[in-house]
N, C-alpha and C. Protein backbone atom coordinates (compact mmCIF):
# COMPACT_ATOMS: atom_id res chain seq x y z
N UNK A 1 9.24 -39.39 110.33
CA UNK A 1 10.03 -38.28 110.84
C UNK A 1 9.16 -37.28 111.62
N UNK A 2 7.90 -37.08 110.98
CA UNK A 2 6.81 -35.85 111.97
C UNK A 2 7.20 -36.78 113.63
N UNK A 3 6.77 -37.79 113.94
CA UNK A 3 6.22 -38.33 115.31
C UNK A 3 7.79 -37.73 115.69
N UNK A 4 9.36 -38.12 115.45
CA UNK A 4 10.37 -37.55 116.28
C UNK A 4 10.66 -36.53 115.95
N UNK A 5 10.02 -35.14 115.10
CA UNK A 5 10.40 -33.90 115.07
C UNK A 5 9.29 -33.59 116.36
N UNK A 6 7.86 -33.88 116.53
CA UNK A 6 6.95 -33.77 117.66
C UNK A 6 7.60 -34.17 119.02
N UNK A 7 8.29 -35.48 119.44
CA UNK A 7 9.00 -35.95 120.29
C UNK A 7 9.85 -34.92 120.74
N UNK A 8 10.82 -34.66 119.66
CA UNK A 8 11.95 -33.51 120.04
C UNK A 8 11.59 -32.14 120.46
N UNK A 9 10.65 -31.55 120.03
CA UNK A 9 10.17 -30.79 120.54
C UNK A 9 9.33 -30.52 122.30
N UNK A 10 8.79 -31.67 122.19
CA UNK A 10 8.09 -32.14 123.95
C UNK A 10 9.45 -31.97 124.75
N UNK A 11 10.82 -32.82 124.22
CA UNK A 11 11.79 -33.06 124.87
C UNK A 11 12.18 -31.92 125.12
N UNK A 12 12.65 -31.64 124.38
CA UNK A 12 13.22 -29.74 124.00
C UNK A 12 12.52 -28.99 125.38
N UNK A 13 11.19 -28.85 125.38
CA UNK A 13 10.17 -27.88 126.46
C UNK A 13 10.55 -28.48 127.59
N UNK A 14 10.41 -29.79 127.88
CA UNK A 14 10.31 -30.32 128.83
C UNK A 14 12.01 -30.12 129.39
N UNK A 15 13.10 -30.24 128.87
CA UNK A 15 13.99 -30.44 129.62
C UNK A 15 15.04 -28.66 129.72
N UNK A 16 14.15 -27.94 128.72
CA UNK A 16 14.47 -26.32 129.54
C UNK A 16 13.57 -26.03 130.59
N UNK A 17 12.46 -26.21 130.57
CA UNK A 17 11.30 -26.05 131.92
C UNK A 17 11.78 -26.43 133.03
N UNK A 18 12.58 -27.85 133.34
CA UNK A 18 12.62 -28.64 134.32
C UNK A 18 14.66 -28.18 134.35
N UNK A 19 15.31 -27.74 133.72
CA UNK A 19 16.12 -27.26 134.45
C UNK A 19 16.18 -26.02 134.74
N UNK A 20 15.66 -24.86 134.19
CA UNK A 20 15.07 -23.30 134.85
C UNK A 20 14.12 -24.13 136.37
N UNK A 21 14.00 -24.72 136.47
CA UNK A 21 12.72 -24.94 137.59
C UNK A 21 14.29 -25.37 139.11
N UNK A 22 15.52 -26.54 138.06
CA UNK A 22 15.97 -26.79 139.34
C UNK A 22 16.68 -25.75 139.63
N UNK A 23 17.03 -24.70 138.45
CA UNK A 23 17.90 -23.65 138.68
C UNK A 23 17.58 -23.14 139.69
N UNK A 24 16.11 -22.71 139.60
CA UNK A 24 15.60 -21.50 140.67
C UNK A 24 15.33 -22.16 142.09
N UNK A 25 16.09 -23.47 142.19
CA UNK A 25 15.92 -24.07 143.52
C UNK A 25 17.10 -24.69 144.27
N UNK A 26 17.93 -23.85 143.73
CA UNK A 26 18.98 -24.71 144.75
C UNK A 26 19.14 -24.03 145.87
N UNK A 27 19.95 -24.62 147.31
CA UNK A 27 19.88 -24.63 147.97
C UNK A 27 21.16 -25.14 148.75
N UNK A 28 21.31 -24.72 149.93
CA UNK A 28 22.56 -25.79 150.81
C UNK A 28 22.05 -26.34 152.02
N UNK A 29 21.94 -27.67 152.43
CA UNK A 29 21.50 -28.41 153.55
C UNK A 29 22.22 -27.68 155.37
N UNK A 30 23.11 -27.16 154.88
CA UNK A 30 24.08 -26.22 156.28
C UNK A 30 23.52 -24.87 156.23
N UNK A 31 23.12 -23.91 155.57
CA UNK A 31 22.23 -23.30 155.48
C UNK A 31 20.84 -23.16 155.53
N UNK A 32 20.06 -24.42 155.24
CA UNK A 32 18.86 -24.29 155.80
C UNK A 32 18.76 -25.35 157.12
N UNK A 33 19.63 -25.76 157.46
CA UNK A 33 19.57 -26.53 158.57
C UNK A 33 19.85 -24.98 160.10
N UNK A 34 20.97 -23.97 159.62
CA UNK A 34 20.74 -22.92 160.50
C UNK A 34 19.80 -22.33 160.89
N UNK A 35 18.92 -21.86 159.46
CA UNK A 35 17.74 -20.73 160.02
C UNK A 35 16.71 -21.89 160.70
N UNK A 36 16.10 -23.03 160.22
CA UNK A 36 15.64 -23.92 161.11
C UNK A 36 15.59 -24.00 162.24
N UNK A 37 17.44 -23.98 162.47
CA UNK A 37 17.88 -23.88 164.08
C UNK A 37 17.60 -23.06 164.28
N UNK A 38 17.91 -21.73 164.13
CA UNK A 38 17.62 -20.33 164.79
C UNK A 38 16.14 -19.66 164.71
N UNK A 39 15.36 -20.19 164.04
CA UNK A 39 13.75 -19.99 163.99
C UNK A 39 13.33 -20.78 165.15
N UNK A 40 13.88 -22.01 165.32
CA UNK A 40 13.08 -22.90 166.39
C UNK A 40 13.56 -22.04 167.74
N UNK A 41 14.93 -21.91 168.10
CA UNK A 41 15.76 -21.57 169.19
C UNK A 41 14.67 -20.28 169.65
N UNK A 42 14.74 -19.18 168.29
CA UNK A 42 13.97 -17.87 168.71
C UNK A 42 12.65 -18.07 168.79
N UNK A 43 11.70 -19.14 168.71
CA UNK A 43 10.59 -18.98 168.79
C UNK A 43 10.10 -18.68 167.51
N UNK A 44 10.33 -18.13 166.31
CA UNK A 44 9.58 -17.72 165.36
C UNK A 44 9.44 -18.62 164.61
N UNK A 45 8.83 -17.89 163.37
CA UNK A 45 8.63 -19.03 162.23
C UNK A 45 9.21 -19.11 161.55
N UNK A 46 9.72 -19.88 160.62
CA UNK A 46 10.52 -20.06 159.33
C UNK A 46 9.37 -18.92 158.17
N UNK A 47 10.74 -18.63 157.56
CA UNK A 47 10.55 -17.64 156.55
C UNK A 47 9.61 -18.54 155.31
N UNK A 48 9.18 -17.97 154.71
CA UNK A 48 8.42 -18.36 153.37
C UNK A 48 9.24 -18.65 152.11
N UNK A 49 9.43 -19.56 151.85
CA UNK A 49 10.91 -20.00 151.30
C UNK A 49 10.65 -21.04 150.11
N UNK A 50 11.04 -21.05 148.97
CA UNK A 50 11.03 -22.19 147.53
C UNK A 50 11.80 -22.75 148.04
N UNK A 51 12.75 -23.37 148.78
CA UNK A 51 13.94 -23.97 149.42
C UNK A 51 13.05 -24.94 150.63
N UNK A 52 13.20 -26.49 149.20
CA UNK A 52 12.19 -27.89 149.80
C UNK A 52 12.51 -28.18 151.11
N UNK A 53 13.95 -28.08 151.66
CA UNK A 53 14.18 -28.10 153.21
C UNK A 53 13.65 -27.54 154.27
N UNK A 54 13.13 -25.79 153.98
CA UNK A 54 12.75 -25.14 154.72
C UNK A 54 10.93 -25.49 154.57
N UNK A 55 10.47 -26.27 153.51
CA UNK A 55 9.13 -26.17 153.66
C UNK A 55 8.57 -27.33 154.28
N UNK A 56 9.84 -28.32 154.34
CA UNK A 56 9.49 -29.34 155.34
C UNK A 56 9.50 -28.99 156.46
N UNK A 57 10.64 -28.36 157.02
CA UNK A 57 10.59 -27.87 157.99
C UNK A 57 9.51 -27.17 159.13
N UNK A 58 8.81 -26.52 158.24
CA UNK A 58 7.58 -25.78 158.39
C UNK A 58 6.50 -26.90 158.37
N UNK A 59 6.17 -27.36 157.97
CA UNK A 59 5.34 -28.88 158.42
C UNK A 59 5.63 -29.22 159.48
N UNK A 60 6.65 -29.52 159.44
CA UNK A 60 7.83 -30.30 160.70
C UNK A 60 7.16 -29.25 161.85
N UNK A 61 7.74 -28.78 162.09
CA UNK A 61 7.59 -27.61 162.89
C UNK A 61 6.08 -27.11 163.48
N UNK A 62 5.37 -26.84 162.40
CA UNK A 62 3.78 -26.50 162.14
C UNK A 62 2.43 -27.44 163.07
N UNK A 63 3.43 -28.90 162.94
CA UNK A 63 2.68 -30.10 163.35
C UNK A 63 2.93 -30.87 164.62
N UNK A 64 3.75 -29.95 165.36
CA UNK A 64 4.75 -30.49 166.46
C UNK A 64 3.37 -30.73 168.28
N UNK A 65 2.81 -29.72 168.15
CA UNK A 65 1.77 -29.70 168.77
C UNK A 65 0.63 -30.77 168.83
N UNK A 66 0.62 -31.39 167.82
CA UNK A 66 -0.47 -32.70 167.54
C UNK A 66 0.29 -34.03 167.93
N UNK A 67 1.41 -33.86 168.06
CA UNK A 67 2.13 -35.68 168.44
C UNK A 67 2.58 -35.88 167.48
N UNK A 68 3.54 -36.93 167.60
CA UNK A 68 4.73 -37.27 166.79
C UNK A 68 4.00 -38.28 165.35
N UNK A 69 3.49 -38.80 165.28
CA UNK A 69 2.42 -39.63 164.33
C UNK A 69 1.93 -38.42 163.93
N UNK A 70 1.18 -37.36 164.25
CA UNK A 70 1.02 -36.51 163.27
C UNK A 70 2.32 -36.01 162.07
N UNK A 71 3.07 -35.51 163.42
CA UNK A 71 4.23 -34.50 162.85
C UNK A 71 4.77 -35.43 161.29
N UNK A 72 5.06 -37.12 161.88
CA UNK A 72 5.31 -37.88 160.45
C UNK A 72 4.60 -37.82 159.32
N UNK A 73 3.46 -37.62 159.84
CA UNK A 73 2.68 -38.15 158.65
C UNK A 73 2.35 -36.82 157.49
N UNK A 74 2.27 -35.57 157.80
CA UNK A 74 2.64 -33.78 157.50
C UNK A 74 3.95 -33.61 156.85
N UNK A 75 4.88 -34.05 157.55
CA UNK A 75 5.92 -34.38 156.90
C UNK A 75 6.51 -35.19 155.56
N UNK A 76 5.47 -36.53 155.76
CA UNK A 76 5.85 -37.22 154.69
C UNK A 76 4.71 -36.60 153.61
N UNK A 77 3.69 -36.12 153.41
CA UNK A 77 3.10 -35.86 152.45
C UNK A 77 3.98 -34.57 152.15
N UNK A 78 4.34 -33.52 152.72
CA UNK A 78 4.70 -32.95 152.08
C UNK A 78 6.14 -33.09 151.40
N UNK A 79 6.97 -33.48 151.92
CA UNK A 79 7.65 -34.07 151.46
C UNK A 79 7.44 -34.97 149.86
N UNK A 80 6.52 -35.69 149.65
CA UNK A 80 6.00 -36.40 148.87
C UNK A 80 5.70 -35.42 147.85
N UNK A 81 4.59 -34.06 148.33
CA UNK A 81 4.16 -33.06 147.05
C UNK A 81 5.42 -32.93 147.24
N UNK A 82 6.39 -31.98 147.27
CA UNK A 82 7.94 -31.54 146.72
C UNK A 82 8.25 -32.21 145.81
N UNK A 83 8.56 -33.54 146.25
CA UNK A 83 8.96 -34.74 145.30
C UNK A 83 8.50 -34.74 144.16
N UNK A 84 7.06 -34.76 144.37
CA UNK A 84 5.70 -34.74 143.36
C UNK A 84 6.33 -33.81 142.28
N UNK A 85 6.90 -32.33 142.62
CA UNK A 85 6.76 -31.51 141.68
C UNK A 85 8.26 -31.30 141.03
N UNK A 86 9.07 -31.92 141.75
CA UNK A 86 10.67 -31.68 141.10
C UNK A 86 10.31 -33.00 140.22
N UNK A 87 9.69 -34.41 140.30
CA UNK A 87 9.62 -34.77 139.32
C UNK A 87 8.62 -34.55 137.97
N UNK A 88 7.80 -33.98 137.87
CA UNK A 88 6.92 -33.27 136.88
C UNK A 88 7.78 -33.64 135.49
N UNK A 89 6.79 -33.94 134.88
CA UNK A 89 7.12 -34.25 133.02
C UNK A 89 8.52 -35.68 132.86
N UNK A 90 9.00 -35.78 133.77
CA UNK A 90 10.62 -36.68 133.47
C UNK A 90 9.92 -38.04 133.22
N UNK A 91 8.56 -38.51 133.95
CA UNK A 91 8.05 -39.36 132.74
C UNK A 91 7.72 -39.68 131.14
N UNK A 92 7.52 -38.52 131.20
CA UNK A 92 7.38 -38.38 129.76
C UNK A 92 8.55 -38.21 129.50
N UNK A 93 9.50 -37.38 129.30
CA UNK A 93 11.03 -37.05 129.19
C UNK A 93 11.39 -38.77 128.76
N UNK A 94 11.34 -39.40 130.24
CA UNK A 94 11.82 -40.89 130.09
C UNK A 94 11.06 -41.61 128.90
N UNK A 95 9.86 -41.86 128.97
CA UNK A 95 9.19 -42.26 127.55
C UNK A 95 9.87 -41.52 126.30
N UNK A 96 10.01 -40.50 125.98
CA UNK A 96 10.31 -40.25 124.72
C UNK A 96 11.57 -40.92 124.76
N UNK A 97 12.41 -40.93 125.36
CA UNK A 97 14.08 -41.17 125.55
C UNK A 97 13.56 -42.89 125.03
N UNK A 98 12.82 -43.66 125.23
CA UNK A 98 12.50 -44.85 125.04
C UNK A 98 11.57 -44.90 123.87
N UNK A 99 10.90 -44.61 123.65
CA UNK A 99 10.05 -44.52 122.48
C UNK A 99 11.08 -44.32 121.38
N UNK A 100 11.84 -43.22 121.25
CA UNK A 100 12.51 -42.70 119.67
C UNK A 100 13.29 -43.71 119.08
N UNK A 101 14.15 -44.01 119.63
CA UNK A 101 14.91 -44.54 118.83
C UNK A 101 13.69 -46.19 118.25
N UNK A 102 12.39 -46.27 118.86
CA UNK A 102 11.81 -47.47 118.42
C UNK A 102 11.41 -46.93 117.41
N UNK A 103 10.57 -45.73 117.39
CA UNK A 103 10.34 -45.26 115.70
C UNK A 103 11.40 -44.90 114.97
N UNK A 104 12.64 -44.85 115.37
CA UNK A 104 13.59 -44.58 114.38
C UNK A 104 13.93 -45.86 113.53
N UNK A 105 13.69 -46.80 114.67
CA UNK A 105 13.77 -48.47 113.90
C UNK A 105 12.60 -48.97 112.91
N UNK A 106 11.41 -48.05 113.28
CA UNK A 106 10.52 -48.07 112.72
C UNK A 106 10.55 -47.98 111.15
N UNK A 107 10.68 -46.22 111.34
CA UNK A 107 11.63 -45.57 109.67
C UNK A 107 12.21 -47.02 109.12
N UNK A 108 13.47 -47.16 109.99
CA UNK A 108 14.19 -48.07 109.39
C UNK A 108 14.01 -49.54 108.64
N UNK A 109 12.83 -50.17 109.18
CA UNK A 109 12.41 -51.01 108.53
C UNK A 109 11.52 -51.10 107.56
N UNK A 110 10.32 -49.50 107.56
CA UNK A 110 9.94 -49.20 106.03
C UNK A 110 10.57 -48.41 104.93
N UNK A 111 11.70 -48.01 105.48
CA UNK A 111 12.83 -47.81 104.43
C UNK A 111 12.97 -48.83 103.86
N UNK A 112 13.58 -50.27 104.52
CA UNK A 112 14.01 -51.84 103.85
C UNK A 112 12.81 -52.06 102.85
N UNK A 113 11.65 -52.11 103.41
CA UNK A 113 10.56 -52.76 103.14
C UNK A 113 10.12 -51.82 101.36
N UNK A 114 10.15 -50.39 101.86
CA UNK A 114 10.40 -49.60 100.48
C UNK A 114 11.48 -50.03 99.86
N UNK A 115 12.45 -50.65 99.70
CA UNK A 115 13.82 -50.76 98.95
C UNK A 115 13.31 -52.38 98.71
N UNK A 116 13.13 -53.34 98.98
CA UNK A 116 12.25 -54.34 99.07
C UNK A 116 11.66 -54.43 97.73
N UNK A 117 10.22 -53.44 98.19
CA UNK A 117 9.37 -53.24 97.11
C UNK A 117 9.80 -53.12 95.60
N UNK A 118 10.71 -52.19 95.31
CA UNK A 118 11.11 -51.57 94.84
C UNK A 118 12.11 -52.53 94.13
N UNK A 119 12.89 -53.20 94.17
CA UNK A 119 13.80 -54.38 93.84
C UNK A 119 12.49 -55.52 93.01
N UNK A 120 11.19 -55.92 94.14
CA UNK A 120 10.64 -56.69 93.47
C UNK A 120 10.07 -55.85 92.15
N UNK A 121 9.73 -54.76 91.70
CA UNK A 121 9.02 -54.08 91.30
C UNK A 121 9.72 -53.81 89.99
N UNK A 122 10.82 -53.95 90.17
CA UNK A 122 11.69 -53.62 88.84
C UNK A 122 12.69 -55.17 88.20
N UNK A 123 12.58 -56.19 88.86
CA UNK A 123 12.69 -57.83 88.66
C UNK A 123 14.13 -57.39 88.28
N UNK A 124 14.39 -57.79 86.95
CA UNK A 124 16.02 -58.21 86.87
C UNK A 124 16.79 -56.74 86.37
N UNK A 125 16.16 -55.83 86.86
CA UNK A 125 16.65 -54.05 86.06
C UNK A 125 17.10 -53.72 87.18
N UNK A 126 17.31 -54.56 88.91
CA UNK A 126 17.82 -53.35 89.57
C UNK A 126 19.67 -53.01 89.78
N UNK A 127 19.61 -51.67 90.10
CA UNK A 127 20.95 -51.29 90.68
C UNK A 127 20.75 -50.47 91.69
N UNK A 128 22.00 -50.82 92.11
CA UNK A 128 22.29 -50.68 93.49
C UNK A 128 21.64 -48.94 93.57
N UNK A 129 21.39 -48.13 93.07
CA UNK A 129 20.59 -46.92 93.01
C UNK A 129 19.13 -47.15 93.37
N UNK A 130 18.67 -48.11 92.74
CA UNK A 130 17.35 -48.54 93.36
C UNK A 130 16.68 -48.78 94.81
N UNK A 131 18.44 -49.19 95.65
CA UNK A 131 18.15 -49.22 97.13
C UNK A 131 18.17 -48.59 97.73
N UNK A 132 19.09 -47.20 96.76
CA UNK A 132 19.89 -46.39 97.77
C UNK A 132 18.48 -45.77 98.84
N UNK A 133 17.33 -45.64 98.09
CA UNK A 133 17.17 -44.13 98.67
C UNK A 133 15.79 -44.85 99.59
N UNK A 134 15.81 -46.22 99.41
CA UNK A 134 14.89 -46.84 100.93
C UNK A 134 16.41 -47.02 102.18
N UNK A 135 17.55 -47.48 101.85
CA UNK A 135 18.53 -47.38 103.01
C UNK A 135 18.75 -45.95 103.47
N UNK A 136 18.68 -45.00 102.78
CA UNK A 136 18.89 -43.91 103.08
C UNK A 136 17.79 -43.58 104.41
N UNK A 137 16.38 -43.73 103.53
CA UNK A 137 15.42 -43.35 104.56
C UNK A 137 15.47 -43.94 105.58
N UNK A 138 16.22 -45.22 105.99
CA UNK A 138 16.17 -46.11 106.79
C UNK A 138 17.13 -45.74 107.95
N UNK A 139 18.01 -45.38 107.38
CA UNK A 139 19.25 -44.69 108.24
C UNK A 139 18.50 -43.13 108.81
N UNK A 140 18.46 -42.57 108.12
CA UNK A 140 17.79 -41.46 108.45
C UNK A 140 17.30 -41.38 109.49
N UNK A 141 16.08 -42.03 109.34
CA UNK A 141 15.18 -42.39 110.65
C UNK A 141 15.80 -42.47 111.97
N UNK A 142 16.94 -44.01 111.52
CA UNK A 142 17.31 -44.08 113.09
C UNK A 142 18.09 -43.58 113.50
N UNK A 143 18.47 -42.29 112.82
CA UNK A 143 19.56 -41.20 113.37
C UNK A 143 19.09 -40.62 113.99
N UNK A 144 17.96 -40.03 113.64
CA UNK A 144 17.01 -39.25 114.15
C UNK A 144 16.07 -39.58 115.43
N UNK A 145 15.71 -40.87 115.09
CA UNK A 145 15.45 -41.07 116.88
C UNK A 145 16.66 -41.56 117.87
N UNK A 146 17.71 -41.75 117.66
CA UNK A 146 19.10 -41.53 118.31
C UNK A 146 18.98 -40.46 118.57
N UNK A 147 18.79 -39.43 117.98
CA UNK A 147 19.19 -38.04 118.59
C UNK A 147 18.15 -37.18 119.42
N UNK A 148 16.76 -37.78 119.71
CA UNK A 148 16.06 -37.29 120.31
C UNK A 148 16.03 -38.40 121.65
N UNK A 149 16.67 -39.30 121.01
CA UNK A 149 16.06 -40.04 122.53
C UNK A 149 17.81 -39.98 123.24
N UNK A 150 19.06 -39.71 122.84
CA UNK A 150 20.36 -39.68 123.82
C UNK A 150 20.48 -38.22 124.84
N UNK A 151 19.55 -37.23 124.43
CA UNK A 151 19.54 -35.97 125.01
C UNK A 151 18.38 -36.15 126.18
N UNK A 152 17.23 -36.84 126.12
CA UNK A 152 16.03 -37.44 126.95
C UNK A 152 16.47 -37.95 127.92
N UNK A 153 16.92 -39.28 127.58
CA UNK A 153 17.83 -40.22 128.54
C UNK A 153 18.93 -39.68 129.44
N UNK A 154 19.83 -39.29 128.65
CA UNK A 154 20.85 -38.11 129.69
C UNK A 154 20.08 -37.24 130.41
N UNK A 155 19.65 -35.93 130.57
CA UNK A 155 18.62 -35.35 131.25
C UNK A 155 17.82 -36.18 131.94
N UNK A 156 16.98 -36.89 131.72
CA UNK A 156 16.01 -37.81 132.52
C UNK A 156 17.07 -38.41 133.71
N UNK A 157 18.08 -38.80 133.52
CA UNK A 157 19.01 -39.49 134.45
C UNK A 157 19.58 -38.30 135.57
N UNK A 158 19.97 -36.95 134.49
CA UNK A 158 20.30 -36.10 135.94
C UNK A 158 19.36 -35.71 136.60
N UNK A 159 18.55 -35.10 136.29
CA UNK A 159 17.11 -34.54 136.50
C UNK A 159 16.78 -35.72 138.32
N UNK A 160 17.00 -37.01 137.70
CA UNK A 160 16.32 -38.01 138.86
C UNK A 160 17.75 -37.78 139.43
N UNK A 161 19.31 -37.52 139.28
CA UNK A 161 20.29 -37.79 140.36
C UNK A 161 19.54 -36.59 141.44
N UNK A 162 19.31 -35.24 140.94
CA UNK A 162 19.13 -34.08 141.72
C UNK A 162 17.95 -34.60 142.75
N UNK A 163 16.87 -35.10 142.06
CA UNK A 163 15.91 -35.58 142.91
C UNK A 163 15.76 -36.90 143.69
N UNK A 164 17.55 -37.21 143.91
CA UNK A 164 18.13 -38.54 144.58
C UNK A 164 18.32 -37.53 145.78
N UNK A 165 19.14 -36.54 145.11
CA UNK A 165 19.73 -36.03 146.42
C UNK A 165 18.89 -35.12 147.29
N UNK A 166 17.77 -34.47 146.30
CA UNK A 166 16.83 -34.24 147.28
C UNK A 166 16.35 -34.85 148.32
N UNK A 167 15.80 -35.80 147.67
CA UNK A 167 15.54 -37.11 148.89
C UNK A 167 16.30 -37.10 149.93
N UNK A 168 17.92 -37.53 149.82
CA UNK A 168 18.40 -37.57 150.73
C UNK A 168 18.62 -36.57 152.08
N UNK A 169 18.55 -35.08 151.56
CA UNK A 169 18.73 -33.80 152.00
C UNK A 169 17.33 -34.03 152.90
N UNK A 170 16.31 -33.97 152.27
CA UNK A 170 14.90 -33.83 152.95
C UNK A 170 15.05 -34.91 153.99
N UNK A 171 15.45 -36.19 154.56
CA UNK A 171 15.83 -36.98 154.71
C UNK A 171 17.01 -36.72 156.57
N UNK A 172 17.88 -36.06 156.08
CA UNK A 172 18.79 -35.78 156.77
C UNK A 172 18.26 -34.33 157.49
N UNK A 173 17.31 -33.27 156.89
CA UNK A 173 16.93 -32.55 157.78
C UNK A 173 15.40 -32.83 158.58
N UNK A 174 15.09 -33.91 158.71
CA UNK A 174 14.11 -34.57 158.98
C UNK A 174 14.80 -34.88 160.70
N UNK A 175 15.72 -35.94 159.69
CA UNK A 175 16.20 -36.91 161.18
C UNK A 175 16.71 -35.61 161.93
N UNK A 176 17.29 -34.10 162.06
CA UNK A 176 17.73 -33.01 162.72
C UNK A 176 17.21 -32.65 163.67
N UNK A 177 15.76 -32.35 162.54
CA UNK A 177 14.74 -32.00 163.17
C UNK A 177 14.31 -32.79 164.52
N UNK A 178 14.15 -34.45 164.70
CA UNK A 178 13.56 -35.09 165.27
C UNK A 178 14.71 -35.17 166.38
N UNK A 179 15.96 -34.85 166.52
CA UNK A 179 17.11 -34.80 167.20
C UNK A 179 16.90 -33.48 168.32
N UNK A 180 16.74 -32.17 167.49
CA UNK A 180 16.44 -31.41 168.39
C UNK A 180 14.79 -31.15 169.47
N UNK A 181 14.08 -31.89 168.45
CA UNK A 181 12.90 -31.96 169.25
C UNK A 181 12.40 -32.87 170.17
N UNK A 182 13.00 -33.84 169.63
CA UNK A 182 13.06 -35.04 170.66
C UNK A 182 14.19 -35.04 171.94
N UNK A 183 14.90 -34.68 171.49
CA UNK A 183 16.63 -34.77 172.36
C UNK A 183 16.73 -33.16 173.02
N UNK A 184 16.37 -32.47 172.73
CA UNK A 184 16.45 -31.29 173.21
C UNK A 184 17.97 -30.48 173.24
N UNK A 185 18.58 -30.91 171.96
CA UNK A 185 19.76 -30.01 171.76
C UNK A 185 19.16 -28.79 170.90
């Protein structure tokens, strides 16, 4: 039980950290696709912005002077750190979500193995009281890593939809970008 009260706890940190983190980052793709437009149109720079669209942008933008093989390649790394950091810890997140319920099976089979013992240990005196309290521990267990690893797994899964759609967003103001600079709308 210590290794999934430790688990639950990592989980616990890890999946308030990482949604305060997407909280403080949302964003709308029609909104940062404007000031983009209207920074490039006016000549200035894009504002200084936690909003992953606008910091591509600014790469984008930043690197336009060196040739188009530059501008990609500025782009895709940064792009890449962003990525880098909206996914932070959801490996681990994902490991525990996979790990628990194996030590819960764990519990569960030295529960048997205690109830086992315990049967051989007492030869023709046992009752059904004798098992109870290795099935008990046995169950126990794998309740318990059920319940640290169905809250992991869920989270770990949205956590990566948001950073699907990041992708895609970063993605779609990319190709914009390369529309107005290339095409000259």
């Amino acid at each position: 039980m210590w290794p999934l009260l430790i688990l639950s706890v990592i989980a616990t940190i890890i999946i308030f950290e990482r949604a305060i983190y997407f909280a403080m980052r949302r964003y709308r793709v029609s909104k940062a696709l404007a000031a983009i437009r209207e920074a490039r149109d006016s000549g200035g720079q894009l504002p200084t912005s936690k909003n992953p669209l606008i910091q591509v942008a600014s790469a984008y933008l930043g690197g336009l002077d060196q040739g188009n093989e530059h501008v990609q390649n500025v782009t895709a790394r940064e792009a890449s750190r962003l990525l880098n950091r909206h996914e932070r810890g959801l490996r681990l997140l994902a490991t525990i979500g996979n790990i628990s319920p194996l030590i819960g099976l764990l519990g569960t089979v030295w529960g048997m193995v205690g109830a086992f013992a315990n049967i051989a240990a007492l030869g023709d005196n046992v009752s059904p009281s004798d098992l109870a309290g290795g099935i008990w521990t046995g169950l126990l267990t794998t309740v318990a890593g059920l319940v640290v690893a169905i809250p992991a797994i869920t989270m770990t899964r949205f956590f990566e939809s948001r950073i699907d759609h990041l992708t895609h967003d970063l993605n779609e103001t990319v190709s914009h970008l390369d529309e107005w600079t290339k095409g000259g709308s």
